[in-house]
C-alpha atoms as a PDB file:
ATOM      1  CA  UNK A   1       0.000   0.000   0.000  1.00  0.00           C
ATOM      2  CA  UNK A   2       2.685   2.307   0.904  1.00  0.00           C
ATOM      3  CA  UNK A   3       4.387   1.656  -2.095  1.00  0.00           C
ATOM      4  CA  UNK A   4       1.301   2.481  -4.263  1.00  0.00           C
ATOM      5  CA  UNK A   5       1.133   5.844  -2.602  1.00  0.00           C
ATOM      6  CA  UNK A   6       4.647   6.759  -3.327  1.00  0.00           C
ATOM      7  CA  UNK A   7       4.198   5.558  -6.799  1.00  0.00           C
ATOM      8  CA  UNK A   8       0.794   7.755  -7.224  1.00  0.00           C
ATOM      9  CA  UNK A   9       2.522  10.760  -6.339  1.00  0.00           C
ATOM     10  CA  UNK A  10       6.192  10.288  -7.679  1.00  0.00           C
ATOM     11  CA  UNK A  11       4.953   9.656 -11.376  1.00  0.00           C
ATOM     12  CA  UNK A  12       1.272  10.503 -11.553  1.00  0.00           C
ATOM     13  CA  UNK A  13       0.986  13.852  -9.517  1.00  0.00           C
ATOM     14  CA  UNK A  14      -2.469  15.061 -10.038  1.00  0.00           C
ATOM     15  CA  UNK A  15      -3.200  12.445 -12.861  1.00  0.00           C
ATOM     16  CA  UNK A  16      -6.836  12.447 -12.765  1.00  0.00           C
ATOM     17  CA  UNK A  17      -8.892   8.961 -14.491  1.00  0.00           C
ATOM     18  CA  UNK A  18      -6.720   6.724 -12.644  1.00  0.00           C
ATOM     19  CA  UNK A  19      -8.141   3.532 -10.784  1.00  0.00           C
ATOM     20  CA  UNK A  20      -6.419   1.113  -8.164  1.00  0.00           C
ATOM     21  CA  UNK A  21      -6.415  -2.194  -9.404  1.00  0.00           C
ATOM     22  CA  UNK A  22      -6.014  -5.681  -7.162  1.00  0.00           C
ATOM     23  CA  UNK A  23      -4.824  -8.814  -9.239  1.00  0.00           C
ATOM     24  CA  UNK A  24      -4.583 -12.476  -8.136  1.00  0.00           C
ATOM     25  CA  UNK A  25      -0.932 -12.614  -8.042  1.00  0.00           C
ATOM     26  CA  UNK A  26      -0.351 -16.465  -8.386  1.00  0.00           C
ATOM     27  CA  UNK A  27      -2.809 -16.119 -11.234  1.00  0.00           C
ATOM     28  CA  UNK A  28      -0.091 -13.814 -13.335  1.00  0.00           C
ATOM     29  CA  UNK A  29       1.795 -16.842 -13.115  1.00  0.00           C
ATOM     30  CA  UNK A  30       5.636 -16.462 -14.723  1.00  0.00           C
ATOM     31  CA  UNK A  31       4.864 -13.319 -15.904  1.00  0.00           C
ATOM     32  CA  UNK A  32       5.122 -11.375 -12.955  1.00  0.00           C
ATOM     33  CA  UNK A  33       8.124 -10.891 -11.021  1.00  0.00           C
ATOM     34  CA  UNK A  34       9.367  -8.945  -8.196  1.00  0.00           C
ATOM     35  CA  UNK A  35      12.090  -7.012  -8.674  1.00  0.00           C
ATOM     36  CA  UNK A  36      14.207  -4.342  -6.487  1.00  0.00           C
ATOM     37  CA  UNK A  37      13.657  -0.605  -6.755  1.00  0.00           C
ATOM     38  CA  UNK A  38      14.162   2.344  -4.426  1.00  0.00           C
ATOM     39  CA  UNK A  39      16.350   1.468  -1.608  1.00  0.00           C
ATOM     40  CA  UNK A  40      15.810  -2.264  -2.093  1.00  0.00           C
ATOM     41  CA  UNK A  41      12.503  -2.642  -2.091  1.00  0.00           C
ATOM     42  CA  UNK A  42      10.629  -5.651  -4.017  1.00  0.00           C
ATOM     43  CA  UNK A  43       8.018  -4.100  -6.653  1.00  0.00           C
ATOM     44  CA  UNK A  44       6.078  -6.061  -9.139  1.00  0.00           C
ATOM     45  CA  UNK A  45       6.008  -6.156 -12.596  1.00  0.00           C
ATOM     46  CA  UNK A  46       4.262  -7.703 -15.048  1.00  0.00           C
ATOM     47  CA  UNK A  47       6.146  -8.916 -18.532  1.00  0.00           C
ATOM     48  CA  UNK A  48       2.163  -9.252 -20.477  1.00  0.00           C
ATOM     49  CA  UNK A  49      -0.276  -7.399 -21.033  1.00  0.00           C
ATOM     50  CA  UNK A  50      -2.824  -6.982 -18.169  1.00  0.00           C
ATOM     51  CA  UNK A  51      -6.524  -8.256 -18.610  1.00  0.00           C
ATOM     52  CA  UNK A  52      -9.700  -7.120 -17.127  1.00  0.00           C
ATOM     53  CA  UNK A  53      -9.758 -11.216 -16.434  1.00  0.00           C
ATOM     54  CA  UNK A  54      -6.863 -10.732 -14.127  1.00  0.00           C
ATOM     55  CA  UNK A  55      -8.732  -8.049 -12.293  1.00  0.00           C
ATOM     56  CA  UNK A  56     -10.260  -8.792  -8.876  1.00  0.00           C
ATOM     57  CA  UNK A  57     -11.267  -5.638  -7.880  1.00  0.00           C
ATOM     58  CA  UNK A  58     -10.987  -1.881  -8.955  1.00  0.00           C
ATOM     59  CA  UNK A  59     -11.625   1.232  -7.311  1.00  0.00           C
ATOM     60  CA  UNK A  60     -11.245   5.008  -8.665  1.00  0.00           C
ATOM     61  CA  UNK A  61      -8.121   6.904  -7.374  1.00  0.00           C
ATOM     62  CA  UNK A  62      -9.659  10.570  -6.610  1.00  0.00           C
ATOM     63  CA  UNK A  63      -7.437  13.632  -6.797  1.00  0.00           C
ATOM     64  CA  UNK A  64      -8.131  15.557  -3.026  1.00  0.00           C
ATOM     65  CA  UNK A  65      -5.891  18.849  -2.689  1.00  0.00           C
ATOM     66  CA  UNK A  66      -3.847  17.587  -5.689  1.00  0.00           C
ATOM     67  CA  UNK A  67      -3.098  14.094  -4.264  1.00  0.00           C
ATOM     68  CA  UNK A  68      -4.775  10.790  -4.685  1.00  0.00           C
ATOM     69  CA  UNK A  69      -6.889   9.872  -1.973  1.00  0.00           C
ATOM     70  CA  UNK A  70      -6.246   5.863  -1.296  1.00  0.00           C
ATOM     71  CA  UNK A  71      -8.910   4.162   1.024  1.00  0.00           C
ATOM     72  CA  UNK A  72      -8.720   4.428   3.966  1.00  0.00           C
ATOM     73  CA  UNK A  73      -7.065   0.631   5.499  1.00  0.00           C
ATOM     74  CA  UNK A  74      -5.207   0.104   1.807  1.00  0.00           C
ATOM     75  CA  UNK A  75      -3.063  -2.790   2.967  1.00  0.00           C
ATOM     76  CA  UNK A  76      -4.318  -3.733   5.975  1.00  0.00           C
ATOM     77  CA  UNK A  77      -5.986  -7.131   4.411  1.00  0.00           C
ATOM     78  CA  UNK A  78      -2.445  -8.392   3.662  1.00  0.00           C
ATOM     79  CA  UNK A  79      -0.498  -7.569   7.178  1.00  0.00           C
END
């Protein structure tokens, strides 16, 4: 979740349209792997195209003040 955040406002400041996507990660199968960014940390990416099939759930990503506003306990399903 925190990494989502970052993301959001590093490279899509203000970006209005966007949505916040959950996947079935075993489903992505050998296509997506988790590789080290910023500081070390593991982020995922995906080597296919994604499909709505992969989709589990999708919410809009508002812009509040000029920043996305995440729901509220983003993460807290997978602690």
């Amino acid at each position: 979740a925190e990494q989502a955040e970052e993301t959001a406002a590093k490279h899509f400041k203000g970006e209005d349209g966007l949505f916040l996507l959950a996947v079935d990660s075993d489903a992505l199968g050998e296509a997506l792997k988790w590789e080290p960014s910023r500081g070390g940390a593991l982020f995922p990416h995906l080597y296919r195209q994604l499909t709505l099939e992969d989709v589990v759930w999708a919410q809009p990503l508002p812009v509040v003040d000029g920043a996305h506003e995440f729901p509220a306990g983003l993460g807290e399903a997978s602690a």
